[in-house]
C-alpha atoms as a PDB file:
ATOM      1  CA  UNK A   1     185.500-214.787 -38.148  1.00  0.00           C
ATOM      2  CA  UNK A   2     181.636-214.506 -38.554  1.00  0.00           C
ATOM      3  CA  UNK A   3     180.747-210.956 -37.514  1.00  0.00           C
ATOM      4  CA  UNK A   4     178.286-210.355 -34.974  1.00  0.00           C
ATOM      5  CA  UNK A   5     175.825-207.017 -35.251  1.00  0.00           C
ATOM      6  CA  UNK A   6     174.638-205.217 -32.337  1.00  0.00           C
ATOM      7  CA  UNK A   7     170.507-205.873 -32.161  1.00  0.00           C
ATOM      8  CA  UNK A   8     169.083-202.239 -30.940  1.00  0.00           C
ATOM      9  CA  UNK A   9     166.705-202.525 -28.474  1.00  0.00           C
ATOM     10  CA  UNK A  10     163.051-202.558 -28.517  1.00  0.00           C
ATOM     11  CA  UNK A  11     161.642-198.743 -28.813  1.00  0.00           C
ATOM     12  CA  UNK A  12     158.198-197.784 -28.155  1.00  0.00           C
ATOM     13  CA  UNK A  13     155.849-194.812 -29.676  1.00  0.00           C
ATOM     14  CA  UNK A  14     158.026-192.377 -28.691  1.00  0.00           C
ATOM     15  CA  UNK A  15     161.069-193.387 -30.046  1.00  0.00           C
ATOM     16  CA  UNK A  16     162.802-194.435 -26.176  1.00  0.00           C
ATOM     17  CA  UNK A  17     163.644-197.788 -25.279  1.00  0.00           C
ATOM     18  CA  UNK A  18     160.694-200.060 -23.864  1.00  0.00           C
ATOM     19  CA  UNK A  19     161.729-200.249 -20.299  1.00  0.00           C
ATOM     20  CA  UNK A  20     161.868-203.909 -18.488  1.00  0.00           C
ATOM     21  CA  UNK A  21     158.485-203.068 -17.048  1.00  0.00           C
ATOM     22  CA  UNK A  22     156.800-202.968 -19.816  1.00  0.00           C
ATOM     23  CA  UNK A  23     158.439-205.833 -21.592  1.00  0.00           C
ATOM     24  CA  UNK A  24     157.330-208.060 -18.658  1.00  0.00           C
ATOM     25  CA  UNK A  25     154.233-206.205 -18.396  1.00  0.00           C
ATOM     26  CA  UNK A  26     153.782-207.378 -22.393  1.00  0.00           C
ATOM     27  CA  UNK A  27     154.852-210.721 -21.716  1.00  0.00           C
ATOM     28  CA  UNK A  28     152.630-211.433 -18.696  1.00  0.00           C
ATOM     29  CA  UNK A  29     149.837-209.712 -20.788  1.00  0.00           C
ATOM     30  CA  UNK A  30     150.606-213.082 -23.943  1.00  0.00           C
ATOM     31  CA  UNK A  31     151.088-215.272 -21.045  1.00  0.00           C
ATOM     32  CA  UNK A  32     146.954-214.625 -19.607  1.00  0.00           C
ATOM     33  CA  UNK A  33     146.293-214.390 -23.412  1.00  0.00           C
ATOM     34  CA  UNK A  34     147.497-217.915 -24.136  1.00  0.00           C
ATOM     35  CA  UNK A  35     146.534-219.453 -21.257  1.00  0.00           C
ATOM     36  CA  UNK A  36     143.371-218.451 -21.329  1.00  0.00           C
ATOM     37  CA  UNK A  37     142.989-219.620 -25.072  1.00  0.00           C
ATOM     38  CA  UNK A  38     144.359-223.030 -23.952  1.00  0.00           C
ATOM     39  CA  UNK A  39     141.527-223.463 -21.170  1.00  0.00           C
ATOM     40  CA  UNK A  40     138.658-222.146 -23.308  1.00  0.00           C
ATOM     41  CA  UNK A  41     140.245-224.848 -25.756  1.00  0.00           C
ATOM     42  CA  UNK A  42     140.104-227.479 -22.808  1.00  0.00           C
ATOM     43  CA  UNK A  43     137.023-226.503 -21.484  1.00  0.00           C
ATOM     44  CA  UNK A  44     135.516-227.285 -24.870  1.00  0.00           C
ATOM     45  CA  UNK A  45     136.958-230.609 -25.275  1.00  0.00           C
ATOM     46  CA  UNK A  46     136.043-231.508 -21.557  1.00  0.00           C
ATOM     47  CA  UNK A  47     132.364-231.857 -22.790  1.00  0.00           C
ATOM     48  CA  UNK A  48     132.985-234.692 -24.984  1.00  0.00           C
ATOM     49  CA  UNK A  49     136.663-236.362 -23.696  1.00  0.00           C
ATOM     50  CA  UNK A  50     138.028-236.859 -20.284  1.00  0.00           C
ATOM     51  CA  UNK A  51     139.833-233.836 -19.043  1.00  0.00           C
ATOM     52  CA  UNK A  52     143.198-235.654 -17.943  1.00  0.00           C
ATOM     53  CA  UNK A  53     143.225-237.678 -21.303  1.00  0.00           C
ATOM     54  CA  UNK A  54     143.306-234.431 -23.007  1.00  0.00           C
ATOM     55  CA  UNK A  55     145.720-232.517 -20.438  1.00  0.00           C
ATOM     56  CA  UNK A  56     148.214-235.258 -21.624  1.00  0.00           C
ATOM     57  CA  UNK A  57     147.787-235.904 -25.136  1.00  0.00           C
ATOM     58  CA  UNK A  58     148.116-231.758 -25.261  1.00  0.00           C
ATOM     59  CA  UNK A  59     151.057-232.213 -22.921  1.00  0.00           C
ATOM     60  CA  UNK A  60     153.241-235.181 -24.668  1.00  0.00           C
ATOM     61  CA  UNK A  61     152.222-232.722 -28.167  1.00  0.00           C
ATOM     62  CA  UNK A  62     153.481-229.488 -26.046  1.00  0.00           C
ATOM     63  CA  UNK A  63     156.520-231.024 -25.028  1.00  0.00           C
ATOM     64  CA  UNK A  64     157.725-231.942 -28.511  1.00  0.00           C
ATOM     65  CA  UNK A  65     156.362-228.704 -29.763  1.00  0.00           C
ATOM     66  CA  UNK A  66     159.005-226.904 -27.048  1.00  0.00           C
ATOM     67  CA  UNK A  67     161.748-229.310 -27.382  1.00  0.00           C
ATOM     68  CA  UNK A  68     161.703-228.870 -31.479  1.00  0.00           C
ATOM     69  CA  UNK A  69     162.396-225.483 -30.765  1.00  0.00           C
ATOM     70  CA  UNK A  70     164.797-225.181 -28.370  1.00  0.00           C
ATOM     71  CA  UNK A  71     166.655-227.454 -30.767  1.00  0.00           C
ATOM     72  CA  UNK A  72     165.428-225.045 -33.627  1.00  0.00           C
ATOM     73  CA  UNK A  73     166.990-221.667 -31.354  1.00  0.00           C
ATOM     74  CA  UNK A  74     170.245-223.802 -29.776  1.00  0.00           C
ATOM     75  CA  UNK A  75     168.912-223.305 -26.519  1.00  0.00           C
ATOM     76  CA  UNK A  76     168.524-227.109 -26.176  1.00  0.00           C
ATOM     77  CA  UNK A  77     172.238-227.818 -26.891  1.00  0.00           C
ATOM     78  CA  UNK A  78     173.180-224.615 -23.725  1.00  0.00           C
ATOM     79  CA  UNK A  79     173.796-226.169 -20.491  1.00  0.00           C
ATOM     80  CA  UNK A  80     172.085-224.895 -17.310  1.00  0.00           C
ATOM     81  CA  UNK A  81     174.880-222.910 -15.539  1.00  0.00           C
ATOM     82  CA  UNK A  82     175.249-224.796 -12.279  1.00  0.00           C
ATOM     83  CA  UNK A  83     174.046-222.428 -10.126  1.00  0.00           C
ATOM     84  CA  UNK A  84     170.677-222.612 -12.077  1.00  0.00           C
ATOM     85  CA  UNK A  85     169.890-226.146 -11.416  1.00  0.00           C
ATOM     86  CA  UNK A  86     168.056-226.311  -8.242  1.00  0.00           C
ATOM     87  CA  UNK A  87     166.111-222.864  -9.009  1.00  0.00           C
ATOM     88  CA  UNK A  88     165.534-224.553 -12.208  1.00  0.00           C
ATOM     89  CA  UNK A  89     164.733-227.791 -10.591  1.00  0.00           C
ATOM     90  CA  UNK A  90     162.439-226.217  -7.651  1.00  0.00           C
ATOM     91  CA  UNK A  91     160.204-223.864  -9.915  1.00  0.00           C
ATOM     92  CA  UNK A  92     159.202-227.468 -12.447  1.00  0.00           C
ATOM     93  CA  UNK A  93     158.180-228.984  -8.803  1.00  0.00           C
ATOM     94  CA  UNK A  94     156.662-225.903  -7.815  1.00  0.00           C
ATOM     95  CA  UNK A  95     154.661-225.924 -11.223  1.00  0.00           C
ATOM     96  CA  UNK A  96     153.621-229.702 -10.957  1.00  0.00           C
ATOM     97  CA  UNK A  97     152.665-229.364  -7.172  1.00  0.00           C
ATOM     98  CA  UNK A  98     150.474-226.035  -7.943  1.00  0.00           C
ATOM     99  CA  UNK A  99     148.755-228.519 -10.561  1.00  0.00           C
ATOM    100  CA  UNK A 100     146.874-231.513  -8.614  1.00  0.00           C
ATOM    101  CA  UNK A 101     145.516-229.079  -6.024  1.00  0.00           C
ATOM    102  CA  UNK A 102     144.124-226.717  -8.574  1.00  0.00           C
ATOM    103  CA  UNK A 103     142.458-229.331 -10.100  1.00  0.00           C
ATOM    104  CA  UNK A 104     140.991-230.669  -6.840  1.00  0.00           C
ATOM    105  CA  UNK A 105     139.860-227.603  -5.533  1.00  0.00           C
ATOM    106  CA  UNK A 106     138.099-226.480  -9.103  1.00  0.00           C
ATOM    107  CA  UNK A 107     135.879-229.922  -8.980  1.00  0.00           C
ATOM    108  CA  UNK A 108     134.788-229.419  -5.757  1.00  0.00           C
ATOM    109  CA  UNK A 109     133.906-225.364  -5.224  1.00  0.00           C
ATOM    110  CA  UNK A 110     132.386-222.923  -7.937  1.00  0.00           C
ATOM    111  CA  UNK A 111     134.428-221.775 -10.710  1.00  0.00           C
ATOM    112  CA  UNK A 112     133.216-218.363  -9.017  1.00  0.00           C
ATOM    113  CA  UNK A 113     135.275-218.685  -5.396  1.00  0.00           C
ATOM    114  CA  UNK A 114     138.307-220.533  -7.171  1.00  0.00           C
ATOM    115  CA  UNK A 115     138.513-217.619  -9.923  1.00  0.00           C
ATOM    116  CA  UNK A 116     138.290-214.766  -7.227  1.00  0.00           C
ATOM    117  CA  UNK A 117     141.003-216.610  -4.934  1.00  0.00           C
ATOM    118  CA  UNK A 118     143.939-217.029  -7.753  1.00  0.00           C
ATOM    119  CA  UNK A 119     143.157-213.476  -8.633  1.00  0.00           C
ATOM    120  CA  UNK A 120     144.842-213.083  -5.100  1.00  0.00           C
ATOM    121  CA  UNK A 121     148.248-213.838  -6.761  1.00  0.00           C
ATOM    122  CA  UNK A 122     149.243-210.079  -7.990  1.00  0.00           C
ATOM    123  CA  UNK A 123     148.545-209.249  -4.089  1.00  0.00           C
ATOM    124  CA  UNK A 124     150.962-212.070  -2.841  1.00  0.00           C
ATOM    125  CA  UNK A 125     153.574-211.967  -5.223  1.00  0.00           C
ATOM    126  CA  UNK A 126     154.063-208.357  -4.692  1.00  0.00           C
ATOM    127  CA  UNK A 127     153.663-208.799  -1.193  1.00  0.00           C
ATOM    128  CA  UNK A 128     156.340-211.007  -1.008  1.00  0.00           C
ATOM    129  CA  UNK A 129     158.852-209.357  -3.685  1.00  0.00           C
ATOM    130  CA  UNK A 130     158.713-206.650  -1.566  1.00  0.00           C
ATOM    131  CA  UNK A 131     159.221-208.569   1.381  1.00  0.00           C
ATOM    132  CA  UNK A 132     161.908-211.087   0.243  1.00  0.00           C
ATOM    133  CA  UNK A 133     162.978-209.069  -2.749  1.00  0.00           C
ATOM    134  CA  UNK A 134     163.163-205.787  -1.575  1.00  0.00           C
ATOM    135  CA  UNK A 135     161.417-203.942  -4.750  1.00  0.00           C
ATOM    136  CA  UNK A 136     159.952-200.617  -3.536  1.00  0.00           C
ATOM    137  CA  UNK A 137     156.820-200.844  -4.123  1.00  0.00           C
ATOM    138  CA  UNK A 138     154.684-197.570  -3.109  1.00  0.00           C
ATOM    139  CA  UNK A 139     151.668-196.626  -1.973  1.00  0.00           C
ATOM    140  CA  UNK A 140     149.811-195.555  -5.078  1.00  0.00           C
ATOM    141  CA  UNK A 141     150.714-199.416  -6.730  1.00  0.00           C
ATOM    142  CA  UNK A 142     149.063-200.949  -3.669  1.00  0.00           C
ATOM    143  CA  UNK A 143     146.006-199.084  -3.908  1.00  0.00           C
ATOM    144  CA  UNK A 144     146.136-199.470  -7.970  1.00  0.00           C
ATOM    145  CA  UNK A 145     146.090-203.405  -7.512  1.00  0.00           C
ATOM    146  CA  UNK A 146     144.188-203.575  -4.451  1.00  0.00           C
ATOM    147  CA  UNK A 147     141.111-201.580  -6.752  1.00  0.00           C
ATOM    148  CA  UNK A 148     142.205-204.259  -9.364  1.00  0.00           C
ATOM    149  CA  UNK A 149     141.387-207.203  -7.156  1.00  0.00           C
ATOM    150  CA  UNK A 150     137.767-204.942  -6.154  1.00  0.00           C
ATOM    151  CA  UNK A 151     137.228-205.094  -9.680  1.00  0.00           C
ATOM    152  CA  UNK A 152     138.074-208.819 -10.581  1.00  0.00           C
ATOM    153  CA  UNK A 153     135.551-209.599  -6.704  1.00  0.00           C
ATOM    154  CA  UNK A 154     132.603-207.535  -9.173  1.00  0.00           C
ATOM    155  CA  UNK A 155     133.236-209.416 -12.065  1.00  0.00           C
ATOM    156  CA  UNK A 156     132.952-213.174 -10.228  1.00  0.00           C
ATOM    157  CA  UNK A 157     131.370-212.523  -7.385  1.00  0.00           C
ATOM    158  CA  UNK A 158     131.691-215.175  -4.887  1.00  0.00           C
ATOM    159  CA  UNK A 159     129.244-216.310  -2.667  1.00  0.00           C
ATOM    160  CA  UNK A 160     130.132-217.486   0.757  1.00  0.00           C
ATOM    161  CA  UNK A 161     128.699-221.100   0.400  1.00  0.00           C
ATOM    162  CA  UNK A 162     132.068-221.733  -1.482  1.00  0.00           C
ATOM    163  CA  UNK A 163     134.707-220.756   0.859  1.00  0.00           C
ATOM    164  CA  UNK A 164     135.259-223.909   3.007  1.00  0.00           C
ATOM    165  CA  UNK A 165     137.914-226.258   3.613  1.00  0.00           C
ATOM    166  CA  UNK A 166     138.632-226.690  -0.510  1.00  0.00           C
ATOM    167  CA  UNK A 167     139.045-222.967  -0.244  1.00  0.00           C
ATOM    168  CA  UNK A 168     141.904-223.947   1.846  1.00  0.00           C
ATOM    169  CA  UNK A 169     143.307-226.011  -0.983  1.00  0.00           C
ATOM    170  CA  UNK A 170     142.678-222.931  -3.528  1.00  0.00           C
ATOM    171  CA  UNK A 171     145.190-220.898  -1.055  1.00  0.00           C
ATOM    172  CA  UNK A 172     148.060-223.717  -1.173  1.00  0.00           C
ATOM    173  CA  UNK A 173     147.826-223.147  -4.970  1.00  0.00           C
ATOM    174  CA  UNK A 174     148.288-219.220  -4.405  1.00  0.00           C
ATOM    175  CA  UNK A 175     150.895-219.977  -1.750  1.00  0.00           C
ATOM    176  CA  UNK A 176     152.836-222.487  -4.658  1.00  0.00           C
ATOM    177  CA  UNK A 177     152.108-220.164  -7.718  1.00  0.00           C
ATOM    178  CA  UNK A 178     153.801-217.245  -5.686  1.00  0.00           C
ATOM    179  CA  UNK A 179     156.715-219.417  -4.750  1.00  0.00           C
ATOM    180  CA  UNK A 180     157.138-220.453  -8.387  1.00  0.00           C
ATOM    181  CA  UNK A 181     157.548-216.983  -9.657  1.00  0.00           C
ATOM    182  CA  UNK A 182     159.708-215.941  -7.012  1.00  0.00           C
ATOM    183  CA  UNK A 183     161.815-219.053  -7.980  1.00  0.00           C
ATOM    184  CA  UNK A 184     162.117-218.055 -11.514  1.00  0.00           C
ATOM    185  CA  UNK A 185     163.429-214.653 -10.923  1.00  0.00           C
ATOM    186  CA  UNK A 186     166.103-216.388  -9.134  1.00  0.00           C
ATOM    187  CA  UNK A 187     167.533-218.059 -12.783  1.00  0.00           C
ATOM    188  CA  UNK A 188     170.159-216.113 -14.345  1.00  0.00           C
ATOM    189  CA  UNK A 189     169.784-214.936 -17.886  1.00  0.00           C
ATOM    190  CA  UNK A 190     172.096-217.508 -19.126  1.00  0.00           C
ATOM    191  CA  UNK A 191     169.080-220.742 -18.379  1.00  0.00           C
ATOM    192  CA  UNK A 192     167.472-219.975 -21.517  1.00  0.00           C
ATOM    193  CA  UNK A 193     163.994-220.022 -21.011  1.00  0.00           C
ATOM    194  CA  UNK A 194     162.634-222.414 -23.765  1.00  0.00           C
ATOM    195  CA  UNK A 195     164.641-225.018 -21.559  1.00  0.00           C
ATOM    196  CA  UNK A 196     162.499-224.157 -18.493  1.00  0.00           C
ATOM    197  CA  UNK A 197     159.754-224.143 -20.502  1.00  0.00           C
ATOM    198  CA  UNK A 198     160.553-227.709 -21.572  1.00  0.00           C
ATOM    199  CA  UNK A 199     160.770-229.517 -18.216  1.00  0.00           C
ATOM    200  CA  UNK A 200     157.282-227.298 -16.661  1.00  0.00           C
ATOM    201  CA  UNK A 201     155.721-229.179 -19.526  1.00  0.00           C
ATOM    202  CA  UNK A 202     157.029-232.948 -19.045  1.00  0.00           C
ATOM    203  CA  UNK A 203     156.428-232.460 -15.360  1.00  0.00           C
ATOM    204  CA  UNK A 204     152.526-231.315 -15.408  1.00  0.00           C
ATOM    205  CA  UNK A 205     152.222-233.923 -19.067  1.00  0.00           C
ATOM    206  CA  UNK A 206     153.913-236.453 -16.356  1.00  0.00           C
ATOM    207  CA  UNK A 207     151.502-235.784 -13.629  1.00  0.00           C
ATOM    208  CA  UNK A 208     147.991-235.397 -16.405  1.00  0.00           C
ATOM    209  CA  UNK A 209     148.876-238.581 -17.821  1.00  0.00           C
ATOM    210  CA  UNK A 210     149.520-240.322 -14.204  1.00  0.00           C
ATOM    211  CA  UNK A 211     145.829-238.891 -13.730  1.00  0.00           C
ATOM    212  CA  UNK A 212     144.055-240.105 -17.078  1.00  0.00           C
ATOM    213  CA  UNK A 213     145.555-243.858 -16.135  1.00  0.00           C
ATOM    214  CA  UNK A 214     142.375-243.433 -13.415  1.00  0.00           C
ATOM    215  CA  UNK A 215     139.658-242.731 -16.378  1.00  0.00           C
ATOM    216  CA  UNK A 216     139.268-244.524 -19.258  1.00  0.00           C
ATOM    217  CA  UNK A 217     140.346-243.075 -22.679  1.00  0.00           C
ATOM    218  CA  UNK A 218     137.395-242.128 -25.696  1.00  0.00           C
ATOM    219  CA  UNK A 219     138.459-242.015 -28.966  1.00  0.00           C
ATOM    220  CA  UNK A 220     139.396-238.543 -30.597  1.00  0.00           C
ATOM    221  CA  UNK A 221     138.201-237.229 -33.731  1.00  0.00           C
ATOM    222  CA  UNK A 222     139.882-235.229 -36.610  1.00  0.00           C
ATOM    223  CA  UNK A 223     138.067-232.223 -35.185  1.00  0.00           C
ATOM    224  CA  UNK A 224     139.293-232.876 -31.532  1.00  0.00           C
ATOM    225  CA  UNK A 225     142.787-233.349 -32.356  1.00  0.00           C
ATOM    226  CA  UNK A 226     142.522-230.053 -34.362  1.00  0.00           C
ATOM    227  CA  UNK A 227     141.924-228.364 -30.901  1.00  0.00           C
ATOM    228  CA  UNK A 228     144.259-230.172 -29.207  1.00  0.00           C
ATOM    229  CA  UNK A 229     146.977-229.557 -31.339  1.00  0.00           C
ATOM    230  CA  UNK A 230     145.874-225.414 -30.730  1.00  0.00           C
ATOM    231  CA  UNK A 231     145.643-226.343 -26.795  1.00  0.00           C
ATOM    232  CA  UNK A 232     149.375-227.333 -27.189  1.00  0.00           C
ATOM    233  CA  UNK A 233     150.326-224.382 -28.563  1.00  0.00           C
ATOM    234  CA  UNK A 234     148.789-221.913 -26.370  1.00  0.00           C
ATOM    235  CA  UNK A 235     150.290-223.918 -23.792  1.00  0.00           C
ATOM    236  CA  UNK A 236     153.623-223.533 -25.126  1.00  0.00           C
ATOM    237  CA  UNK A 237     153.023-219.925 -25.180  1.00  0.00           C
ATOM    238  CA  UNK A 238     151.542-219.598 -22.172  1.00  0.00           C
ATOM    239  CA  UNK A 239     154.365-221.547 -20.275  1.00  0.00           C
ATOM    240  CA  UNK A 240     157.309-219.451 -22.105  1.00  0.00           C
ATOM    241  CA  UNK A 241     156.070-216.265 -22.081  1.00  0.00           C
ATOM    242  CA  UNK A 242     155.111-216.551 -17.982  1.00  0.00           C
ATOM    243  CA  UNK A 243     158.699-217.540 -17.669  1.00  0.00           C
ATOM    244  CA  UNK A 244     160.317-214.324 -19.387  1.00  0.00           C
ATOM    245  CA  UNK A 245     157.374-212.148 -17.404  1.00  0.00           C
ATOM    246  CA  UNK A 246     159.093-213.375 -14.432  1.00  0.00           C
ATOM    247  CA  UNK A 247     162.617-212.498 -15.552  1.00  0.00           C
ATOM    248  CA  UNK A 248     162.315-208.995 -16.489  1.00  0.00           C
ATOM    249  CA  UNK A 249     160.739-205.873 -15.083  1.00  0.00           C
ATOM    250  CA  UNK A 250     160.191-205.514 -11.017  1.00  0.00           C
ATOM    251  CA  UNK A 251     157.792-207.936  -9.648  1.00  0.00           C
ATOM    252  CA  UNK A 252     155.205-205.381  -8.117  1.00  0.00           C
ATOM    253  CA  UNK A 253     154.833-203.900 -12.206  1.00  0.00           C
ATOM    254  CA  UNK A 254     154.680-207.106 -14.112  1.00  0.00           C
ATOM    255  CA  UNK A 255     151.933-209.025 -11.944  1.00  0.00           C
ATOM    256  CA  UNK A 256     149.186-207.037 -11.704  1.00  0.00           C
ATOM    257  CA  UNK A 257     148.457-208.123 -15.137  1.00  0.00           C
ATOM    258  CA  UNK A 258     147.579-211.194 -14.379  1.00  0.00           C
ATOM    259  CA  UNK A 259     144.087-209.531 -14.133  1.00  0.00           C
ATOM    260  CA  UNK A 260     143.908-209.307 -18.415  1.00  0.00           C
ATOM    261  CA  UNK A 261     143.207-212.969 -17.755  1.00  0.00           C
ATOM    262  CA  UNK A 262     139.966-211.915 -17.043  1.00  0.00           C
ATOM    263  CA  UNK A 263     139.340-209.680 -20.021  1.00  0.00           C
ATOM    264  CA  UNK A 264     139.959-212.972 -22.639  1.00  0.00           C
ATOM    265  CA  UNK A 265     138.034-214.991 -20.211  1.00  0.00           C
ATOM    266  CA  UNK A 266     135.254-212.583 -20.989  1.00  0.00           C
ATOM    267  CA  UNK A 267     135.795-212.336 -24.428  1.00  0.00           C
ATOM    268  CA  UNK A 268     135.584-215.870 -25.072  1.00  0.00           C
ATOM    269  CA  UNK A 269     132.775-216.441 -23.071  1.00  0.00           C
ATOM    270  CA  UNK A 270     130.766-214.338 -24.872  1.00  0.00           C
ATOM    271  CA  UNK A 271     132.452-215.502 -28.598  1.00  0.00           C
ATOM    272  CA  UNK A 272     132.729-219.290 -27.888  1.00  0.00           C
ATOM    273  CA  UNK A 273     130.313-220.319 -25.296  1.00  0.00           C
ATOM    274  CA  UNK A 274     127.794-217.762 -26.169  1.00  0.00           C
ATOM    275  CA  UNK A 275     127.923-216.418 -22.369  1.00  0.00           C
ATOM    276  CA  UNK A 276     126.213-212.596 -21.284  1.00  0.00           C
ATOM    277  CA  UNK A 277     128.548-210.373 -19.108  1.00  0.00           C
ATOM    278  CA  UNK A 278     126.414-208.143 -16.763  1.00  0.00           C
ATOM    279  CA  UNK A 279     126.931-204.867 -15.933  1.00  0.00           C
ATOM    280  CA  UNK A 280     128.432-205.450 -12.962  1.00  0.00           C
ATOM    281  CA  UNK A 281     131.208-207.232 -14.890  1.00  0.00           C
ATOM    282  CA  UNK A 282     131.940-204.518 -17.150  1.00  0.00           C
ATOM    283  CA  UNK A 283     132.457-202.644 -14.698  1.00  0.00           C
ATOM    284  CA  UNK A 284     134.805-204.978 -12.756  1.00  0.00           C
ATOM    285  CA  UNK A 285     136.595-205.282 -16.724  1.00  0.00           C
ATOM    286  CA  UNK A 286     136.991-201.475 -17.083  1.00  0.00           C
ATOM    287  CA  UNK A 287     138.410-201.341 -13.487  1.00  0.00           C
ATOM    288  CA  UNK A 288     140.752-204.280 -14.302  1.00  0.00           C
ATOM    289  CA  UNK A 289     142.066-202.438 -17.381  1.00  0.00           C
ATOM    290  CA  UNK A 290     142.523-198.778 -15.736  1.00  0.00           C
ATOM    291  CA  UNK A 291     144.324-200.031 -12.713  1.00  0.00           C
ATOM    292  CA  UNK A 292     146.616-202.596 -15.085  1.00  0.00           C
ATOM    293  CA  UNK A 293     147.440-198.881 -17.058  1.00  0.00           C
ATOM    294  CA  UNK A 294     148.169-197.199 -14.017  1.00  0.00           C
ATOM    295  CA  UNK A 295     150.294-199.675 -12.429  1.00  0.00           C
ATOM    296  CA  UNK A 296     152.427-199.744 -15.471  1.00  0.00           C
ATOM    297  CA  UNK A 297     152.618-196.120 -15.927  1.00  0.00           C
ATOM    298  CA  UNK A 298     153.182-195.443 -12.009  1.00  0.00           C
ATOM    299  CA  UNK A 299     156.420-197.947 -12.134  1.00  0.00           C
ATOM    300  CA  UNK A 300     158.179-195.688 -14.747  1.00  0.00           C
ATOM    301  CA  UNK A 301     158.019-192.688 -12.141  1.00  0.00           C
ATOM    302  CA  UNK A 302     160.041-192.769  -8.753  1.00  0.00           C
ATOM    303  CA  UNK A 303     157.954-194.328  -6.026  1.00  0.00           C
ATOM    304  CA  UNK A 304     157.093-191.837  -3.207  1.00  0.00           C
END
């Protein structure tokens, strides 16, 4: 009989165990990392190829890329426990259906007012795990990610001209994000995650390529496919990693850092598009950070 050894579990500086906090906190923070990376990726290829003909050629290579390893871990071959398969059925739909009105909404407003409005999310899911998930979420948290969402307002500043009836459609992409996460924390630990991961991206690769079949396709070059093939991988990252954020740690600690999506947005503005943050937005960055710190370090004491 092959022995099994006992893994110890993560540890951080000071020798304790990493609470499930702050390994949700950590994955959410790879989650905005990669999915950032994959849109600076996209939004480079969008100047020279049609955006849906790259959202599925990344998505069929994403797919793959996931499937291989599942297959690689076993966690293709593991069932979903039968009390997983609607949750795991609902939060793919919920993933696809946040898709097509994202994408409306962000060709017909500023980037500005659609940024500031899914910043909204850390506000709503944590409105509603404390509503329909009971987490105790204090005081002191809701002002930390209340002056969060101040900061992220400073950094994209939204004028009013924006907010009219495709603001509407932003909100039903809040309204489906927030469902979707409060979906996933509804899967057991036995779903392994690469397996969610796998049908998110055949439903969204589904829905891109339904939506290239309306352009028509350029021709890619060696240096294109190079960034598509990185766009599939941040992807991949970006889909898992959301997935275990969701699973671990209270809801109220893990979603405030959502913000650090803004940070890498930042950073490769200025590295890869040669963009100029203001003042204003470093300060609006620096708020971002110290509230993200102090949410995380407020959910290790008891809420009062």
């Amino acid at each position: 009989m092959r022995r099994v050894w006992p893994v110890a579990a993560p540890r951080d500086a000071q020798g304790g165990t990493i609470s499930d906090n702050m390994r949700g906190a950590l994955f959410m923070m790879a989650s905005m990392a990669t999915f950032t990376l994959n849109d600076a990726c996209i939004k480079w290829l969008a100047a020279d190829l049609p955006t849906f003909q790259v959202v599925a050629i990344r998505g069929v290579a994403a797919t793959v890329l996931i499937a291989a390893l599942a297959h690689a871990t076993g966690a293709l071959a593991r069932p979903v426990p039968r009390g997983d398969r609607w949750p795991v059925a609902a939060r793919s739909l919920a993933e696809v259906a946040a898709f097509l009105p994202f994408v409306l909404a962000l060709t017909h407003m500023p980037l500005a007012n659609i940024t500031a409005i899914l910043q909204a999310l850390p506000l709503t899911i944590t409105a509603a795990g404390a509503l329909l998930l009971g987490e105790r979420v204090g005081w002191r948290r809701w002002s930390a990610i209340a002056i969060g969402l101040a900061g992220v307002l400073l950094i994209v500043r939204p004028g009013t001209a924006g907010f009219d009836a495709w603001s509407l459609v932003a909100l039903i992409t809040v309204a489906i994000i927030t469902a979707r996460d409060l979906i996933t924390r509804r899967i057991s630990p036995e779903t392994p995650s690469l397996k969610v991961a796998i049908l998110t991206a055949a439903g969204v690769t589904l829905l891109g390529i339904c939506l290239s079949l309306r352009e028509p396709w350029a021709p890619v070059a060696a240096g294109q496919g190079v960034v598509i093939a990185l766009a599939a991988l941040f992807i991949l990252g970006g889909y898992l990693f959301s997935i275990m954020a969701m699973r671990v740690g209270e809801v109220g600690a893990v979603t405030p850092f959502r913000y650090t999506a803004i940070l890498w947005g930042l950073l490769l503005g200025v590295v890869v598009f040669g963009e100029r943050p203001d003042a204003l937005t470093l300060i609006g960055a620096a708020l971002v950070v110290a509230t993200g710190l102090y949410t995380l370090w407020r959910a290790r004491l008891p809420e009062t």
